[in-house]
Protein backbone atom coordinates (compact mmCIF):
# COMPACT_ATOMS: atom_id res chain seq x y z
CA UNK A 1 -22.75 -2.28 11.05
CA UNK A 2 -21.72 -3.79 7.01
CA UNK A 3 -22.74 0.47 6.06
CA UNK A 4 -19.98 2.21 8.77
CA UNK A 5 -17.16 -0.38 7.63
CA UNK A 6 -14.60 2.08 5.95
CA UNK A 7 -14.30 0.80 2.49
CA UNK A 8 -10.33 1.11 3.05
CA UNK A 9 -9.88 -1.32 5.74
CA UNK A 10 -7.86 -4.64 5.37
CA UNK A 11 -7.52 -6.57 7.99
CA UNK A 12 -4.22 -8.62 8.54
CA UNK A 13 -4.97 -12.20 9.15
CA UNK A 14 -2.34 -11.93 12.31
CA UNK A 15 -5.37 -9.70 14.24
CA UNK A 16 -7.52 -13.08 13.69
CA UNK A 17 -3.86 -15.62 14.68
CA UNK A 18 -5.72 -18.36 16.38
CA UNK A 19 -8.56 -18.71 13.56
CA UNK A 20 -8.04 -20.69 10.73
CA UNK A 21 -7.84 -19.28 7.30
CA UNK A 22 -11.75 -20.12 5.78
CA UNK A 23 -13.10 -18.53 9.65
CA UNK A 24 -10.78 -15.57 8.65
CA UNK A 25 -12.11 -14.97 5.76
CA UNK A 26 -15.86 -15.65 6.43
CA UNK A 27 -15.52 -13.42 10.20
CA UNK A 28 -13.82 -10.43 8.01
CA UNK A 29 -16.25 -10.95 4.96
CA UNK A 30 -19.09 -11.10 6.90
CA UNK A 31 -18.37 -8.16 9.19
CA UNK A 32 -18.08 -6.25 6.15
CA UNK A 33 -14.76 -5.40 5.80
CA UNK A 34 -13.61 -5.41 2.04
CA UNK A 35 -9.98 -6.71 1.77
CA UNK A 36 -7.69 -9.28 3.81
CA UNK A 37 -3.94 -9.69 3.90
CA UNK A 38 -2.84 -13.52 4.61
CA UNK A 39 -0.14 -15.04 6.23
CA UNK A 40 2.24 -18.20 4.67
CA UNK A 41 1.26 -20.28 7.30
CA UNK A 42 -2.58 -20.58 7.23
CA UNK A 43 -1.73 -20.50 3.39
CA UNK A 44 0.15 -23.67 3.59
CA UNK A 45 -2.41 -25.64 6.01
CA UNK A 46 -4.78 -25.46 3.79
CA UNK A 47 -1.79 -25.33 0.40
CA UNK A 48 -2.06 -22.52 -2.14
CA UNK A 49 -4.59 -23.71 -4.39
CA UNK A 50 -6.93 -24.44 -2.20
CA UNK A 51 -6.26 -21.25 -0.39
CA UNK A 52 -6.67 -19.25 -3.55
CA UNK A 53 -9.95 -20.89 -4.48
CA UNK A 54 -11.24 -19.90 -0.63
CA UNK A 55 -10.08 -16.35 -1.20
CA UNK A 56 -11.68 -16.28 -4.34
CA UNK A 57 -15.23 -17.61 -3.10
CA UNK A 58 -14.95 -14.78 -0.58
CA UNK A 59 -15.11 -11.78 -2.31
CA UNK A 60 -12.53 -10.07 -0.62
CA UNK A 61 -9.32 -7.88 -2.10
CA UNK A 62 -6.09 -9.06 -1.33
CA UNK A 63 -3.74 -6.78 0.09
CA UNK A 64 -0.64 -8.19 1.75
CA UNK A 65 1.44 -11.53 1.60
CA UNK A 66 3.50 -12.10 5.34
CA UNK A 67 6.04 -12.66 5.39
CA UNK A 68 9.07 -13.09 3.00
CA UNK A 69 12.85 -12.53 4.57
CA UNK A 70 14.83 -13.52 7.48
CA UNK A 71 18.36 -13.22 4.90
CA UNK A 72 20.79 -11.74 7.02
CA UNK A 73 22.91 -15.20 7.69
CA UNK A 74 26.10 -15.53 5.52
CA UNK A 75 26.23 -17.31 2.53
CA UNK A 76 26.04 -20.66 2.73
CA UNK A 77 23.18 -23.94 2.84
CA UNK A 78 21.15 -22.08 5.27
CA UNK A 79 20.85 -18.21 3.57
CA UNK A 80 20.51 -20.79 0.13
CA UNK A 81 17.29 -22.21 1.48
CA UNK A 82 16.30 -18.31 2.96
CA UNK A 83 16.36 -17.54 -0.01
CA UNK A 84 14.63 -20.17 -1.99
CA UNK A 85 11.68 -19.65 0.43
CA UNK A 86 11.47 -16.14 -0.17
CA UNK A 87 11.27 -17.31 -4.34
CA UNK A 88 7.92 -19.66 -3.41
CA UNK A 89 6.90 -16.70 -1.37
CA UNK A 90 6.71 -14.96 -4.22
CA UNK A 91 5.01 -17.09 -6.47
CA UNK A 92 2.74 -17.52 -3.40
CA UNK A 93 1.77 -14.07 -3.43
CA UNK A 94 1.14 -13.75 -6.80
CA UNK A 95 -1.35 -16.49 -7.39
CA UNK A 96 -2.97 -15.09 -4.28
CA UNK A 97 -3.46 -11.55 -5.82
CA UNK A 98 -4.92 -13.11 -8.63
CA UNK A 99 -7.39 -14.88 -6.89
CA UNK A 100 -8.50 -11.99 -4.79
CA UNK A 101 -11.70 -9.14 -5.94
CA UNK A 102 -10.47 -6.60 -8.13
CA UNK A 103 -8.33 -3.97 -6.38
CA UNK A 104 -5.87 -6.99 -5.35
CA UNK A 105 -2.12 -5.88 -4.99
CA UNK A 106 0.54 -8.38 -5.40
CA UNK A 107 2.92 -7.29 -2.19
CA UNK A 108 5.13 -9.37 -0.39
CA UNK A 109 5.68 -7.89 3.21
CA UNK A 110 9.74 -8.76 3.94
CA UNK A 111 10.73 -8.77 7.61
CA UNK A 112 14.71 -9.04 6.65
CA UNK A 113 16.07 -10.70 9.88
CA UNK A 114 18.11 -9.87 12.80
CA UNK A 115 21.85 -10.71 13.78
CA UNK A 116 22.98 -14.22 12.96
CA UNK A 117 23.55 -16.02 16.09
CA UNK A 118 27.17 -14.78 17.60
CA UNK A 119 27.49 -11.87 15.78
CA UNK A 120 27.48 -8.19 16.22
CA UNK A 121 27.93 -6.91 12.65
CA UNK A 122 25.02 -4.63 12.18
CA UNK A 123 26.36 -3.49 8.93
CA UNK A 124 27.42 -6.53 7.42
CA UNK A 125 23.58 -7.70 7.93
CA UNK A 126 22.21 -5.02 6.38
CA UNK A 127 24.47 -5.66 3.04
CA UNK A 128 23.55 -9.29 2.90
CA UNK A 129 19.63 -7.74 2.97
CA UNK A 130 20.58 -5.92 -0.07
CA UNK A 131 22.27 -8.89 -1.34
CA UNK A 132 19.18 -10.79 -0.61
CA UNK A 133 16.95 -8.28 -2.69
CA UNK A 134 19.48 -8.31 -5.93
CA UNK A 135 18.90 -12.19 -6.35
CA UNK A 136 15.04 -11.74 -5.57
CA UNK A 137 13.95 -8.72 -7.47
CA UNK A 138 14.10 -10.45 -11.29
CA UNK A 139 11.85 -13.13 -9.76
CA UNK A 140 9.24 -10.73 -8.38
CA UNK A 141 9.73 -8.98 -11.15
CA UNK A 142 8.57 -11.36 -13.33
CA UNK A 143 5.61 -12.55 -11.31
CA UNK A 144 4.44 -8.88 -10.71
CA UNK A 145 4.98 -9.14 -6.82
CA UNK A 146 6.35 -6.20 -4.74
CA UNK A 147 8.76 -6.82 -2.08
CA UNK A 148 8.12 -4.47 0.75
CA UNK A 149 10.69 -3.97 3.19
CA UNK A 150 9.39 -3.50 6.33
CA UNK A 151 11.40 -1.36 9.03
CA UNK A 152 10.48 -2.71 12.59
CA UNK A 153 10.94 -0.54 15.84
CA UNK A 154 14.69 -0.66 16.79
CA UNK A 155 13.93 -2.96 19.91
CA UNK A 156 13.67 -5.52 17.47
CA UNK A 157 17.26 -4.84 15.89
CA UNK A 158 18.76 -7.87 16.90
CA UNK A 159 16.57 -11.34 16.20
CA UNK A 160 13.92 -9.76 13.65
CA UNK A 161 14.72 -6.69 11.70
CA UNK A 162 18.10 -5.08 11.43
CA UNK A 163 16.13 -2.17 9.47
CA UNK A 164 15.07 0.27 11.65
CA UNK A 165 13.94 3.60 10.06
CA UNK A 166 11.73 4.46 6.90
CA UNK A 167 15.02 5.64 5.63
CA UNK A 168 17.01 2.80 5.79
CA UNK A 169 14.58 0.72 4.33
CA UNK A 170 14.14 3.20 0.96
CA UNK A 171 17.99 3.63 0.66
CA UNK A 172 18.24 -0.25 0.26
CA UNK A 173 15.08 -0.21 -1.98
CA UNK A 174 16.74 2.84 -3.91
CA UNK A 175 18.76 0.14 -6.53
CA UNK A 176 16.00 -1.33 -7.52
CA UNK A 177 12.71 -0.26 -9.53
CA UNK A 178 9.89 1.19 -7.17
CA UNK A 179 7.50 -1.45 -8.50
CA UNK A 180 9.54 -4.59 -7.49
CA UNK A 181 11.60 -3.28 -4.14
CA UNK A 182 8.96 -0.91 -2.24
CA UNK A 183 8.54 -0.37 1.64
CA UNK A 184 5.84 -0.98 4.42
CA UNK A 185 4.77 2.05 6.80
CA UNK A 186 3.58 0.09 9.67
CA UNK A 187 2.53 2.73 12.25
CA UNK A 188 3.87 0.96 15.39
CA UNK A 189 7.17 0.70 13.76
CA UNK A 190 7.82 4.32 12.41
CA UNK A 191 5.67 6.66 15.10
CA UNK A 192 9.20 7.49 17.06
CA UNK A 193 11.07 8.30 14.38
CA UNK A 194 11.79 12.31 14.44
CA UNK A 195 12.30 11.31 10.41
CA UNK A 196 8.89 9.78 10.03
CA UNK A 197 7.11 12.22 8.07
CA UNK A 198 10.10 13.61 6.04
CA UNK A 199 10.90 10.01 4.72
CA UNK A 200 7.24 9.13 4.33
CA UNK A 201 6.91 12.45 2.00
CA UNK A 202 10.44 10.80 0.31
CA UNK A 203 8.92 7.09 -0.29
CA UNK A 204 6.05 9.01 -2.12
CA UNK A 205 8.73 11.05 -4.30
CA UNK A 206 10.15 7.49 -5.29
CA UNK A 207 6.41 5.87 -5.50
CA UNK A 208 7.80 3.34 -2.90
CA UNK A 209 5.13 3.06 -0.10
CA UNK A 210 3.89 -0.37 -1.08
CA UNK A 211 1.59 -1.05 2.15
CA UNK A 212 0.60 0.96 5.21
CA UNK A 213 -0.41 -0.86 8.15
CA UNK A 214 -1.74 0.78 11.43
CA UNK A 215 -1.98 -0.47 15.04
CA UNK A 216 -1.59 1.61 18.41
CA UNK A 217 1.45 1.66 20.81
CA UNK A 218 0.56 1.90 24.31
CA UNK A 219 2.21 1.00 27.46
CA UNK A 220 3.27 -0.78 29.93
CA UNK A 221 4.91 -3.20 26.99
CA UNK A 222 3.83 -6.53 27.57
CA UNK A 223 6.54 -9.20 28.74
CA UNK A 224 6.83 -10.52 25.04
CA UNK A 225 7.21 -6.85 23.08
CA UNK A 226 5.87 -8.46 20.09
CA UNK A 227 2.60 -8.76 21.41
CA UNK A 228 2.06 -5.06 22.40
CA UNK A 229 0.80 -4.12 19.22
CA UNK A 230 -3.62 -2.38 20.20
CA UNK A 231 -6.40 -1.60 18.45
CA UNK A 232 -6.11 2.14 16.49
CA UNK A 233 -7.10 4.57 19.13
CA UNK A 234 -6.09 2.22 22.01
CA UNK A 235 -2.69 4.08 22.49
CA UNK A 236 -0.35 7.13 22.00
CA UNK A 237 0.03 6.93 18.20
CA UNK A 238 -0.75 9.77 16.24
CA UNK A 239 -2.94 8.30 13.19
CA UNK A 240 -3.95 11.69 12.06
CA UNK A 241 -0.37 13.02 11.47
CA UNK A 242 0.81 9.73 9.86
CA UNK A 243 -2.23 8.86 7.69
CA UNK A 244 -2.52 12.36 6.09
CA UNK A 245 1.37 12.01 5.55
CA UNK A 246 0.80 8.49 3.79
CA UNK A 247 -2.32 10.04 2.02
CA UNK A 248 -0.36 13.03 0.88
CA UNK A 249 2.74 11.16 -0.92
CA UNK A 250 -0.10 9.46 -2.90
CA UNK A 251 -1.08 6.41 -1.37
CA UNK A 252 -4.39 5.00 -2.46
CA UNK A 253 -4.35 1.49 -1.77
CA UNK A 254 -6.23 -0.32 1.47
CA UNK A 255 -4.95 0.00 4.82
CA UNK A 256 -4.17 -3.10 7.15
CA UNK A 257 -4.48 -3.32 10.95
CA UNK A 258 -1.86 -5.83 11.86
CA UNK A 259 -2.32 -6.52 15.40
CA UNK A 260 -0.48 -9.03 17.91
CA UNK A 261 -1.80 -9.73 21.43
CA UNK A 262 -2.56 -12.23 23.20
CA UNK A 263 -5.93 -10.45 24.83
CA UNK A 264 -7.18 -9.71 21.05
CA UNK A 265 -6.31 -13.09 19.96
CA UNK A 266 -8.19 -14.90 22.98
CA UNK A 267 -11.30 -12.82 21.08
CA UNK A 268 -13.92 -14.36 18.85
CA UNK A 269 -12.66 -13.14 15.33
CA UNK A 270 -16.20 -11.66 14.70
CA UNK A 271 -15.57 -9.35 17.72
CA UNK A 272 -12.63 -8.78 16.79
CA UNK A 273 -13.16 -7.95 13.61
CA UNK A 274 -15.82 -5.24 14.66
CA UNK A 275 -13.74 -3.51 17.15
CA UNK A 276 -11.22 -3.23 15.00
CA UNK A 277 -13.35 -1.79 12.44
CA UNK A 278 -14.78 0.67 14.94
CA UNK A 279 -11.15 1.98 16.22
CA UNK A 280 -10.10 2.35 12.23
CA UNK A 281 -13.24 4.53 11.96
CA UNK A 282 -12.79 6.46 14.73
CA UNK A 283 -8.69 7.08 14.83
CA UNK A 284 -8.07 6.48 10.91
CA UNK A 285 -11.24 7.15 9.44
CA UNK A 286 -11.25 11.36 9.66
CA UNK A 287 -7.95 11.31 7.89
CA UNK A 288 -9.36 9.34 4.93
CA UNK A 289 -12.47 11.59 4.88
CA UNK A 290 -11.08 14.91 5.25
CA UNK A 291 -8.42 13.98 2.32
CA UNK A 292 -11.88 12.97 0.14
CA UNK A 293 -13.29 16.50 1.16
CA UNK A 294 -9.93 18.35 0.21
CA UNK A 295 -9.33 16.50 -3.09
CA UNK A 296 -13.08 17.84 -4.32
């Protein structure tokens, strides 16, 4: 099984929710998968340096930090502590790179935030995210941590990400310097977007495409629509398309499946882990390889 892993894989420690962080790591380690992205929470169970010190005895890369963001409320004590959160965030994610294998990447997933409660000003939302990302770039700038914006699927518009579109994301991140204000490509998010591959090609122009994560769309949604997220080749998403797209505007970094659902999460992580594996190889896998065979 450890010799058909692709060598690209990540997995995001959301697939693996209801495990703790040291069975993460030893179910994705041990299933021979190279590279992990964490989540704050598991982080801070365990606090960051023992969490570092876990990563490190692992062996695996680091790709991802989730999340930073939720700083569309207006100023005031509330959007103050937003966004001294996202500031430990950071610092979070940066120790955590350096504790991961070589081939670590300090990135700091941002899922900005939906309305504030009452209102229904999309736009003014969307300039306090900008807002957000003036005060926070110096600090990840210092601590060599990318901020990735991370456009979610419109139907999430109102209480998690008043992003929508690859191209709103890169027209905030456009002020800013590509190595401190990037974006996430998050297949389940972008694969309706008549756009997708047009602003995909543009994020690689402006070196922006910090992360790509995949998982499959496939319906009927479930009754919570966060947890319809399937393994790669479970659904209607066209990884080929998207993945040589990604590949293409120059992206050479791992590649997380982020996965929420209930059926996947009921799982043992070490099954989980190897079907996930086994859909990446057979619905993301050919991309990667054909790209290899091309750029020889």
């Amino acid at each position: 099984m450890t010799a058909t892993v692709d060598p690209r894989l990540s997995i995001n420690q959301a697939t693996l929710k209801y495990a703790s962080l040291a069975e993460a790591l030893r179910a994705t380690a041990q299933n021979g998968v190279q590279a992990i992205g964490l989540w704050r929470e598991p982080v801070g169970e365990v606090g960051l340096k023992t969490a570092a010190s876990m990563l490190a005895d692992s062996g695996l890369r680091f790709t991802t930090h989730c999340r930073g963001g939720f700083f569309t409320i207006p100023e005031g004590p509330a959007r103050r502590a937003a966004i001294d959160d996202n500031r430990r965030a950071i610092e979070e994610t940066a120790t955590l790179a350096a504790a991961g294998a070589e081939g670590s990447t300090a990135v700091l997933v941002l899922v900005v935030g939906g309305l504030p409660e009452g209102s229904r000003d999309l736009v003014g939302a969307r300039s306090r995210v900008h807002d957000a990302l003036a005060e926070l770039a110096p600090d990840a700038a210092a601590a060599g941590v990318t901020l990735a914006i991370e456009p979610l699927h419109p139907m999430y518009a109102s209480d998690r990400a008043v992003v929508s579109t690859l191209g709103q994301a890169l027209d905030l991140a456009a002020d800013f310097d590509p190595s401190v204000v990037g974006v996430t490509v998050d297949t389940f998010h972008v694969w309706w977007d008549p756009q997708v591959l047009e602003q995909i090609a543009r994020a690689g122009r402006e070196g922006r495409i910090a992360t790509y994560q995949v998982c499959d769309w496939k319906t009927p949604l479930a009754a919570d629509v966060l947890l319809s997220r399937h393994y790669p080749g479970d659904g209607v998403i066209d990884f080929a398309s998207l993945t040589s797209a990604v590949l293409d505007a120059g992206y050479t970094g791992d590649i997380e499946v982020e996965i929420f659902n209930e059926e996947v999460w009921a799982t043992a992580p070490d099954e989980v882990v190897r079907r996930t594996a086994a859909g990446f190889g057979a619905a993301v896998s050919p991309s990667l390889v054909a790209a290899l065979d091309s750029a020889r």
